[in-house]
PDB file of N, CA and C in Angstrom:
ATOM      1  N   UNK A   1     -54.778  -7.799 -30.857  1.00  0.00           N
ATOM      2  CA  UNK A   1     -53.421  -7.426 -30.499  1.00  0.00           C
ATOM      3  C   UNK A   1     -53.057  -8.126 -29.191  1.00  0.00           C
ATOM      4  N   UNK A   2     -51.896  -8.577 -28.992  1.00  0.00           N
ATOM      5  CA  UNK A   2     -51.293  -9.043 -27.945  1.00  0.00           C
ATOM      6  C   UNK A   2     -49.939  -8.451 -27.303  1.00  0.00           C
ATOM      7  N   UNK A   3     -50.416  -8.358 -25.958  1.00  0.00           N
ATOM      8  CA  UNK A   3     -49.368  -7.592 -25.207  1.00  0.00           C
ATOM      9  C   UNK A   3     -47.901  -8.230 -25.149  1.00  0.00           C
ATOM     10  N   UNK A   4     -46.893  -7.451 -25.538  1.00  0.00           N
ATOM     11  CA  UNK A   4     -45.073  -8.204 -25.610  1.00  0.00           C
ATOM     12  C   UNK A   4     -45.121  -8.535 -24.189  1.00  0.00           C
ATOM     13  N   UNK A   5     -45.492  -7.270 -23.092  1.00  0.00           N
ATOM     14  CA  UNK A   5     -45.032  -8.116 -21.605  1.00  0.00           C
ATOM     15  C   UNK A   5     -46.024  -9.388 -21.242  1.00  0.00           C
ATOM     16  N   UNK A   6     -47.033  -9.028 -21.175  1.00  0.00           N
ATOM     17  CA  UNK A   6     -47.688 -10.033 -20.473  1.00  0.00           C
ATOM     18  C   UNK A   6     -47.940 -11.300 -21.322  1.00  0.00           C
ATOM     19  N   UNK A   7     -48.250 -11.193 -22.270  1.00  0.00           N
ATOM     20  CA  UNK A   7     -48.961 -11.908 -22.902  1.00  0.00           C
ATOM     21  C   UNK A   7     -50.568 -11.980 -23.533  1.00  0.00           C
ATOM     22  N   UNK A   8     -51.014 -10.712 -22.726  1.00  0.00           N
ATOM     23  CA  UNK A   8     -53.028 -11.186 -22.219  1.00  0.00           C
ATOM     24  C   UNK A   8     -53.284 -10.245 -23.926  1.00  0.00           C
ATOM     25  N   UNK A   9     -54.438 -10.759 -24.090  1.00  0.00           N
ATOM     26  CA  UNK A   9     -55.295 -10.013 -25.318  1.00  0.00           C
ATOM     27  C   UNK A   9     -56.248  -8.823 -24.969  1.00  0.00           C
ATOM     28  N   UNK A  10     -55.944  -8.672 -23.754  1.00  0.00           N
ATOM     29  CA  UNK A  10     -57.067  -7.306 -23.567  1.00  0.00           C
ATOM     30  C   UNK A  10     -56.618  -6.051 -23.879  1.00  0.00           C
ATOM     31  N   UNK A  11     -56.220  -5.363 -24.586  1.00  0.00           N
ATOM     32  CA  UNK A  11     -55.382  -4.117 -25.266  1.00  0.00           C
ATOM     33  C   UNK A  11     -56.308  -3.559 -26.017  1.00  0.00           C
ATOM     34  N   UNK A  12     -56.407  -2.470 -25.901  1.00  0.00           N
ATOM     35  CA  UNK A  12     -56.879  -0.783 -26.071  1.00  0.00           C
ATOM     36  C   UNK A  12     -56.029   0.210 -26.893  1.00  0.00           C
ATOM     37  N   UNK A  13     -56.388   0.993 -28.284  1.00  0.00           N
ATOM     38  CA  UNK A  13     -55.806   1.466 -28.589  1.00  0.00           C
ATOM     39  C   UNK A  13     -56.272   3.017 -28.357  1.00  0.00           C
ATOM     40  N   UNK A  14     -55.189   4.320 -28.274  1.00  0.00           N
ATOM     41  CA  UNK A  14     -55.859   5.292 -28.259  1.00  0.00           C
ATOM     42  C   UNK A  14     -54.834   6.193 -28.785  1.00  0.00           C
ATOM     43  N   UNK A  15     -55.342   7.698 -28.664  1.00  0.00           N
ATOM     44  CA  UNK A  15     -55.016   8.517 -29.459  1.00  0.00           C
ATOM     45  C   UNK A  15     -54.160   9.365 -28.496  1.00  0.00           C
ATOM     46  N   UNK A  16     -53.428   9.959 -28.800  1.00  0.00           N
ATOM     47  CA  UNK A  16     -52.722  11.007 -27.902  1.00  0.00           C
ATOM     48  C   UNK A  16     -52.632  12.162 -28.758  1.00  0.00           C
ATOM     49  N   UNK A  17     -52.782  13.438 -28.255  1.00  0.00           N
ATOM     50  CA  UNK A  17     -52.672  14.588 -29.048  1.00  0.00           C
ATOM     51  C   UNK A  17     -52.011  15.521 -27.918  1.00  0.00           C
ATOM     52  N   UNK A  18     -50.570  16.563 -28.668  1.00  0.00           N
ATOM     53  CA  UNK A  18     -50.382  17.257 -28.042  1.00  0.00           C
ATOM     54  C   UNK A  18     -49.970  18.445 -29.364  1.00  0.00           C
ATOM     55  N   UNK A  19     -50.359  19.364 -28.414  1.00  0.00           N
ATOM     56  CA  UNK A  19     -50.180  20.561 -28.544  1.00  0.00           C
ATOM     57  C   UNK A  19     -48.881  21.274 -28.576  1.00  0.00           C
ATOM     58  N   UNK A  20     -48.029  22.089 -29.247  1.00  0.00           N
ATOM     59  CA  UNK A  20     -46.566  23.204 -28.764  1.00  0.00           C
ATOM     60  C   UNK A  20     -46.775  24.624 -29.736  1.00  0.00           C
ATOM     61  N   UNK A  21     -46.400  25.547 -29.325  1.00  0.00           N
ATOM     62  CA  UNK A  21     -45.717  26.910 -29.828  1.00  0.00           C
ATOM     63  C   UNK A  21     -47.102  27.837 -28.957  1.00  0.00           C
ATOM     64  N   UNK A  22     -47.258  29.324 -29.314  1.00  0.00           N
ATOM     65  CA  UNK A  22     -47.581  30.154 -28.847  1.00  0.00           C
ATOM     66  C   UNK A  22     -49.365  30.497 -29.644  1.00  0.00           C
ATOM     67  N   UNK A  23     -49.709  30.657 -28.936  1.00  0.00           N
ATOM     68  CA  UNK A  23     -51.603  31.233 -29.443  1.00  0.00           C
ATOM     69  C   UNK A  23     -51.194  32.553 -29.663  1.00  0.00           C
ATOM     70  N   UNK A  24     -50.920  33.617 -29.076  1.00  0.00           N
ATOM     71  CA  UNK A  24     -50.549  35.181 -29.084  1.00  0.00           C
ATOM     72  C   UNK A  24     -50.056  35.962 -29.045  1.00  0.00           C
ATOM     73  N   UNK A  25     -48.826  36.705 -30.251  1.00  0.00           N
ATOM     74  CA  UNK A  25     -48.033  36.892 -30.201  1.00  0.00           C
ATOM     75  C   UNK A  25     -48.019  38.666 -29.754  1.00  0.00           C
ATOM     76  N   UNK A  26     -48.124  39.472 -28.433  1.00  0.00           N
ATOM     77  CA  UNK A  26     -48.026  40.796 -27.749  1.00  0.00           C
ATOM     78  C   UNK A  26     -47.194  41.640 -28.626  1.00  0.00           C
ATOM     79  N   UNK A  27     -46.060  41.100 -29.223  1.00  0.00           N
ATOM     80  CA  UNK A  27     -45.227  41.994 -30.220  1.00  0.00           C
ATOM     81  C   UNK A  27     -45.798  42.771 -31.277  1.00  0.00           C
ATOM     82  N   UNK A  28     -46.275  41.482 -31.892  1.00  0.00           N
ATOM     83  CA  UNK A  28     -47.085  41.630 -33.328  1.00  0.00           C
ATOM     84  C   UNK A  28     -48.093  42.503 -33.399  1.00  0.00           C
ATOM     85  N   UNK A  29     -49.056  41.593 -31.704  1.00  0.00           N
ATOM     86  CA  UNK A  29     -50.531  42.629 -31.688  1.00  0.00           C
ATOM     87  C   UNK A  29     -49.983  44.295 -31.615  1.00  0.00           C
ATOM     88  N   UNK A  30     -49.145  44.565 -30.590  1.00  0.00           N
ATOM     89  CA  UNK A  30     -48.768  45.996 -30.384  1.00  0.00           C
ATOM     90  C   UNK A  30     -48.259  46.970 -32.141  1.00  0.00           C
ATOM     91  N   UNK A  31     -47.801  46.354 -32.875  1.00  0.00           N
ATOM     92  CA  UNK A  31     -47.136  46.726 -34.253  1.00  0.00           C
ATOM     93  C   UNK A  31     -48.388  47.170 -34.858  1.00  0.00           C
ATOM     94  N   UNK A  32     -49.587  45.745 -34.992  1.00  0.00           N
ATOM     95  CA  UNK A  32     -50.457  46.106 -35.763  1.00  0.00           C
ATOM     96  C   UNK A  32     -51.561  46.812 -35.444  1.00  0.00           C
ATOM     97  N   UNK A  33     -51.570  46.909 -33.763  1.00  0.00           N
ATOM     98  CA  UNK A  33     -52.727  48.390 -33.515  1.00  0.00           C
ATOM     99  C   UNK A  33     -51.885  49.783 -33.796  1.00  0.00           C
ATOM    100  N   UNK A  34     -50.807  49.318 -33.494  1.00  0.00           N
ATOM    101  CA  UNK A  34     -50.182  51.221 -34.287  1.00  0.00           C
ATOM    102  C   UNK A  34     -49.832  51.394 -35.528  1.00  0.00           C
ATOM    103  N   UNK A  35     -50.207  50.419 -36.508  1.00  0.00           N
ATOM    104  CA  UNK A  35     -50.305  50.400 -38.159  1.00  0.00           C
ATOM    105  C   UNK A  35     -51.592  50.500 -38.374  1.00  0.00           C
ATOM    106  N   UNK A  36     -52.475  49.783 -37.872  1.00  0.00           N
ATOM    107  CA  UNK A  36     -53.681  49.990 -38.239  1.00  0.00           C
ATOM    108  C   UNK A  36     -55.221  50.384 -37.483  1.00  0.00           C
ATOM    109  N   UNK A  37     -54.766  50.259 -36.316  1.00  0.00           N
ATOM    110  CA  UNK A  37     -55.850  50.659 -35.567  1.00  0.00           C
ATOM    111  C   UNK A  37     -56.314  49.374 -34.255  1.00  0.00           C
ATOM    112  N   UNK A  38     -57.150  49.569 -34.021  1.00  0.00           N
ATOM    113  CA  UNK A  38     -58.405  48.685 -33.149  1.00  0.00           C
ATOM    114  C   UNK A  38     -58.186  46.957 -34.320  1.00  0.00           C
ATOM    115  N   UNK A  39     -58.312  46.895 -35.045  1.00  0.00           N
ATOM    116  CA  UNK A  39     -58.143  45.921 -35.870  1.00  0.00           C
ATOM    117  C   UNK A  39     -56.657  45.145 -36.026  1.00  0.00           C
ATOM    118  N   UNK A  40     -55.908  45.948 -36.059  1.00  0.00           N
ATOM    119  CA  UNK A  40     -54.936  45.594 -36.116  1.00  0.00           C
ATOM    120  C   UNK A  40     -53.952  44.365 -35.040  1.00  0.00           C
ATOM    121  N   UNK A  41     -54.801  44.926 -33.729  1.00  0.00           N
ATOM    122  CA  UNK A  41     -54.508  43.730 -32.926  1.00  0.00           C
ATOM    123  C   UNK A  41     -54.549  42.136 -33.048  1.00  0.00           C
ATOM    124  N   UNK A  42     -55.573  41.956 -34.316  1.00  0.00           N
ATOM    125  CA  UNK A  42     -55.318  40.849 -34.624  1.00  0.00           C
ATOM    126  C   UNK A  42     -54.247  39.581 -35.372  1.00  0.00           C
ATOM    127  N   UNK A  43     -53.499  41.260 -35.663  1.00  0.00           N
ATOM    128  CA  UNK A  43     -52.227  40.375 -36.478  1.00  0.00           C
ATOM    129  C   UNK A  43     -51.495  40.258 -35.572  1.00  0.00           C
ATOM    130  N   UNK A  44     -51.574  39.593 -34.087  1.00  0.00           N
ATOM    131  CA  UNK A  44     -50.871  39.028 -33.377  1.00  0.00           C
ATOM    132  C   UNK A  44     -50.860  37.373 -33.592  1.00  0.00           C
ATOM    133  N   UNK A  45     -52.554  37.123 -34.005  1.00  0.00           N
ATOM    134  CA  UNK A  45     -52.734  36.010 -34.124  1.00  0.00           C
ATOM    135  C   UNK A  45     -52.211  34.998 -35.339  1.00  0.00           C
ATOM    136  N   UNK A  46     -51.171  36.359 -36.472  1.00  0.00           N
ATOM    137  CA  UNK A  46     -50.392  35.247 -37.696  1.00  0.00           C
ATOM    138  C   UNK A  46     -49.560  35.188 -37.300  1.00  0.00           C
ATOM    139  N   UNK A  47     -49.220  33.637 -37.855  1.00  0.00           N
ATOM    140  CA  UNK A  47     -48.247  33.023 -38.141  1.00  0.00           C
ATOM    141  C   UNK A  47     -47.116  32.786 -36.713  1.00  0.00           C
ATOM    142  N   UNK A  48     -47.587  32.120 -35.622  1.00  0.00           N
ATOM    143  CA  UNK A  48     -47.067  32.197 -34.599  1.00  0.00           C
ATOM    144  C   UNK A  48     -46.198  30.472 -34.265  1.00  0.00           C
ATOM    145  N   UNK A  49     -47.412  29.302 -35.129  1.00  0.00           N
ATOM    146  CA  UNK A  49     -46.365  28.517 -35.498  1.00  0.00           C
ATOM    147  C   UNK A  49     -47.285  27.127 -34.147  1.00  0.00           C
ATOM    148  N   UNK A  50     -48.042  27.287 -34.353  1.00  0.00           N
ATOM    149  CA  UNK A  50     -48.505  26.355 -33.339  1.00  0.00           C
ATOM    150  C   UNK A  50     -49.069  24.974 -33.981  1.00  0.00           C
ATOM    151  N   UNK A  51     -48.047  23.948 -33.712  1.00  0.00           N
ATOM    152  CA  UNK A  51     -48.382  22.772 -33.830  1.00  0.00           C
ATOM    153  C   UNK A  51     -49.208  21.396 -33.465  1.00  0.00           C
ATOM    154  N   UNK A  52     -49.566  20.365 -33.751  1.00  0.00           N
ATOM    155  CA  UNK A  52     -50.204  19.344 -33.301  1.00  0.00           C
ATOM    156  C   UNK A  52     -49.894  18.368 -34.005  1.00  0.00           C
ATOM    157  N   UNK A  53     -49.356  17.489 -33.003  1.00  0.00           N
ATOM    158  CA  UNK A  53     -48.917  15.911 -33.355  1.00  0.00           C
ATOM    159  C   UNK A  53     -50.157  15.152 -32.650  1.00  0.00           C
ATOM    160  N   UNK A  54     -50.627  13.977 -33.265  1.00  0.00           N
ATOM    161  CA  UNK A  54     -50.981  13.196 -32.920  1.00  0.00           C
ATOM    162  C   UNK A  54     -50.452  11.605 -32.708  1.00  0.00           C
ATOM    163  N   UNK A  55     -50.620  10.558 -31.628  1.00  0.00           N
ATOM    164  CA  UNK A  55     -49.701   9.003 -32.014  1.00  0.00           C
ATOM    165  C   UNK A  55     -50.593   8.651 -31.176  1.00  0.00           C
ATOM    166  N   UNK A  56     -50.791   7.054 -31.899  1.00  0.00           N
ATOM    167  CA  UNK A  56     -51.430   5.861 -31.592  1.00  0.00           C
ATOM    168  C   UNK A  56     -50.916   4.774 -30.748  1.00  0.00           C
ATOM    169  N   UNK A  57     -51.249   4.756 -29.677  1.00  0.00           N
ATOM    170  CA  UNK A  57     -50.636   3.819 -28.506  1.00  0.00           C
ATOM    171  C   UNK A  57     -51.305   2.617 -28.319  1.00  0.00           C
ATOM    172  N   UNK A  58     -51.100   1.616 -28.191  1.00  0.00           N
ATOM    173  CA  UNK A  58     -51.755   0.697 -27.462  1.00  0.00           C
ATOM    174  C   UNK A  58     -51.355   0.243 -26.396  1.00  0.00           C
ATOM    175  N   UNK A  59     -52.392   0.175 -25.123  1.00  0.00           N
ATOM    176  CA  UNK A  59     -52.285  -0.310 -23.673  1.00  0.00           C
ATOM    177  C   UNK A  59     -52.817  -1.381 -23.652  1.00  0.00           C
ATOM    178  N   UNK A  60     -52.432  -2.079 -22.672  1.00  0.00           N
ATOM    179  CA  UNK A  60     -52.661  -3.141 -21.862  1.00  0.00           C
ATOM    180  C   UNK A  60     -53.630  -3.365 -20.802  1.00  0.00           C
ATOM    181  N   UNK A  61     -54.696  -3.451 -20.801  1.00  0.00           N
ATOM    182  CA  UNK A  61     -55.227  -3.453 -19.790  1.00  0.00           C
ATOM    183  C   UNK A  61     -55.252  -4.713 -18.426  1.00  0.00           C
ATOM    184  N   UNK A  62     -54.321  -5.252 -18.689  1.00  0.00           N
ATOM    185  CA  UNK A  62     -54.047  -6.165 -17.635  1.00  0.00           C
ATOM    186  C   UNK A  62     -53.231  -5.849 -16.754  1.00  0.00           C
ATOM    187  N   UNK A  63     -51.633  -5.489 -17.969  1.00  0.00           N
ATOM    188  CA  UNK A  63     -50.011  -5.533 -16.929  1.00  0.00           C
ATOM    189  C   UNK A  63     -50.244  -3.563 -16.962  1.00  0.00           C
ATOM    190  N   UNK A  64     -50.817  -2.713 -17.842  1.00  0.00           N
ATOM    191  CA  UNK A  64     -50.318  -1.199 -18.476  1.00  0.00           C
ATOM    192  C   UNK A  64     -49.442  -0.820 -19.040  1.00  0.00           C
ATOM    193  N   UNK A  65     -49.046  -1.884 -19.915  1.00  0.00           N
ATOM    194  CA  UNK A  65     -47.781  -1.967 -20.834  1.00  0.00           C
ATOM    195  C   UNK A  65     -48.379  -0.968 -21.767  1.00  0.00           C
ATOM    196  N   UNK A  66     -48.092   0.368 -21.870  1.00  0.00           N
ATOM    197  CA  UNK A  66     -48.036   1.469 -23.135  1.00  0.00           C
ATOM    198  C   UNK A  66     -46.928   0.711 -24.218  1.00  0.00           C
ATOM    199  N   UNK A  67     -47.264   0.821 -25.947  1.00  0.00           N
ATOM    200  CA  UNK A  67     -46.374   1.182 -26.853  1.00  0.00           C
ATOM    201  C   UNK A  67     -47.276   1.149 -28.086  1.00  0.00           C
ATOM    202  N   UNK A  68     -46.356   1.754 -28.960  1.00  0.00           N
ATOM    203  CA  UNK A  68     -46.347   2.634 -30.006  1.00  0.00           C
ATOM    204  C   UNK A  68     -47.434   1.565 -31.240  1.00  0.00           C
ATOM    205  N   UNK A  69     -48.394   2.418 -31.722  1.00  0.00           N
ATOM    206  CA  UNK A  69     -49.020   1.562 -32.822  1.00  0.00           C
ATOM    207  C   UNK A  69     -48.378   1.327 -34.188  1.00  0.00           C
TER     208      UNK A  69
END
Protein backbone atom coordinates (compact mmCIF):
# COMPACT_ATOMS: atom_id res chain seq x y z
CA UNK A 1 0.00 0.00 0.00
CA UNK A 2 1.05 3.48 -0.69
CA UNK A 3 0.45 6.55 1.18
CA UNK A 4 -1.95 9.45 -1.01
CA UNK A 5 0.06 12.20 1.11
CA UNK A 6 3.41 11.28 1.12
CA UNK A 7 4.04 8.94 -1.15
CA UNK A 8 6.38 6.38 1.19
CA UNK A 9 5.40 2.49 1.31
CA UNK A 10 5.71 2.06 4.95
CA UNK A 11 1.87 1.73 5.97
CA UNK A 12 0.31 -0.31 8.69
CA UNK A 13 -3.02 -1.53 8.77
CA UNK A 14 -5.15 -1.82 11.95
CA UNK A 15 -8.25 -2.43 13.56
CA UNK A 16 -10.33 -0.02 15.51
CA UNK A 17 -13.14 -1.21 17.70
CA UNK A 18 -15.61 0.80 19.50
CA UNK A 19 -18.01 0.19 21.75
CA UNK A 20 -21.89 2.33 22.44
CA UNK A 21 -25.22 1.76 24.49
CA UNK A 22 -25.58 0.67 28.18
CA UNK A 23 -24.15 -2.77 30.13
CA UNK A 24 -27.01 -2.26 33.03
CA UNK A 25 -30.13 -1.41 32.91
CA UNK A 26 -31.25 -0.23 37.23
CA UNK A 27 -34.93 -0.03 35.91
CA UNK A 28 -35.23 -3.44 34.67
CA UNK A 29 -32.93 -4.94 37.51
CA UNK A 30 -35.36 -3.20 40.19
CA UNK A 31 -38.79 -4.74 38.19
CA UNK A 32 -37.22 -8.09 38.10
CA UNK A 33 -36.09 -8.49 41.84
CA UNK A 34 -39.74 -7.52 42.76
CA UNK A 35 -41.18 -10.14 40.16
CA UNK A 36 -38.97 -12.59 40.99
CA UNK A 37 -36.69 -12.42 43.65
CA UNK A 38 -32.70 -12.38 44.25
CA UNK A 39 -32.59 -13.70 40.59
CA UNK A 40 -34.43 -11.50 39.08
CA UNK A 41 -31.88 -8.79 39.12
CA UNK A 42 -30.52 -10.18 36.28
CA UNK A 43 -33.04 -9.14 33.87
CA UNK A 44 -31.41 -5.89 33.94
CA UNK A 45 -28.84 -7.37 31.85
CA UNK A 46 -31.63 -8.01 28.59
CA UNK A 47 -31.78 -6.48 25.87
CA UNK A 48 -30.13 -3.12 26.63
CA UNK A 49 -28.77 -2.77 23.05
CA UNK A 50 -25.05 -2.58 23.22
CA UNK A 51 -23.19 -2.38 20.12
CA UNK A 52 -19.74 -2.91 18.36
CA UNK A 53 -18.43 -1.59 15.19
CA UNK A 54 -15.32 -2.45 14.02
CA UNK A 55 -13.04 -0.38 10.76
CA UNK A 56 -9.88 -0.96 9.13
CA UNK A 57 -7.49 1.97 8.84
CA UNK A 58 -4.37 2.26 7.33
CA UNK A 59 -1.47 4.58 8.69
CA UNK A 60 1.43 5.89 7.54
CA UNK A 61 4.23 5.48 9.26
CA UNK A 62 6.31 8.14 7.84
CA UNK A 63 3.89 11.45 7.28
CA UNK A 64 0.62 9.64 9.98
CA UNK A 65 -1.66 9.97 7.27
CA UNK A 66 -4.80 7.79 8.86
CA UNK A 67 -7.56 6.50 6.14
CA UNK A 68 -10.10 4.20 5.64
CA UNK A 69 -9.33 0.48 4.29
Amino acid sequence: MQCPKCGGNNCTIINEVQTSGKDYSASKGCCGYLIFGWEGLLCGLCGEGKTTTSTNYWICNDCGKKWRA
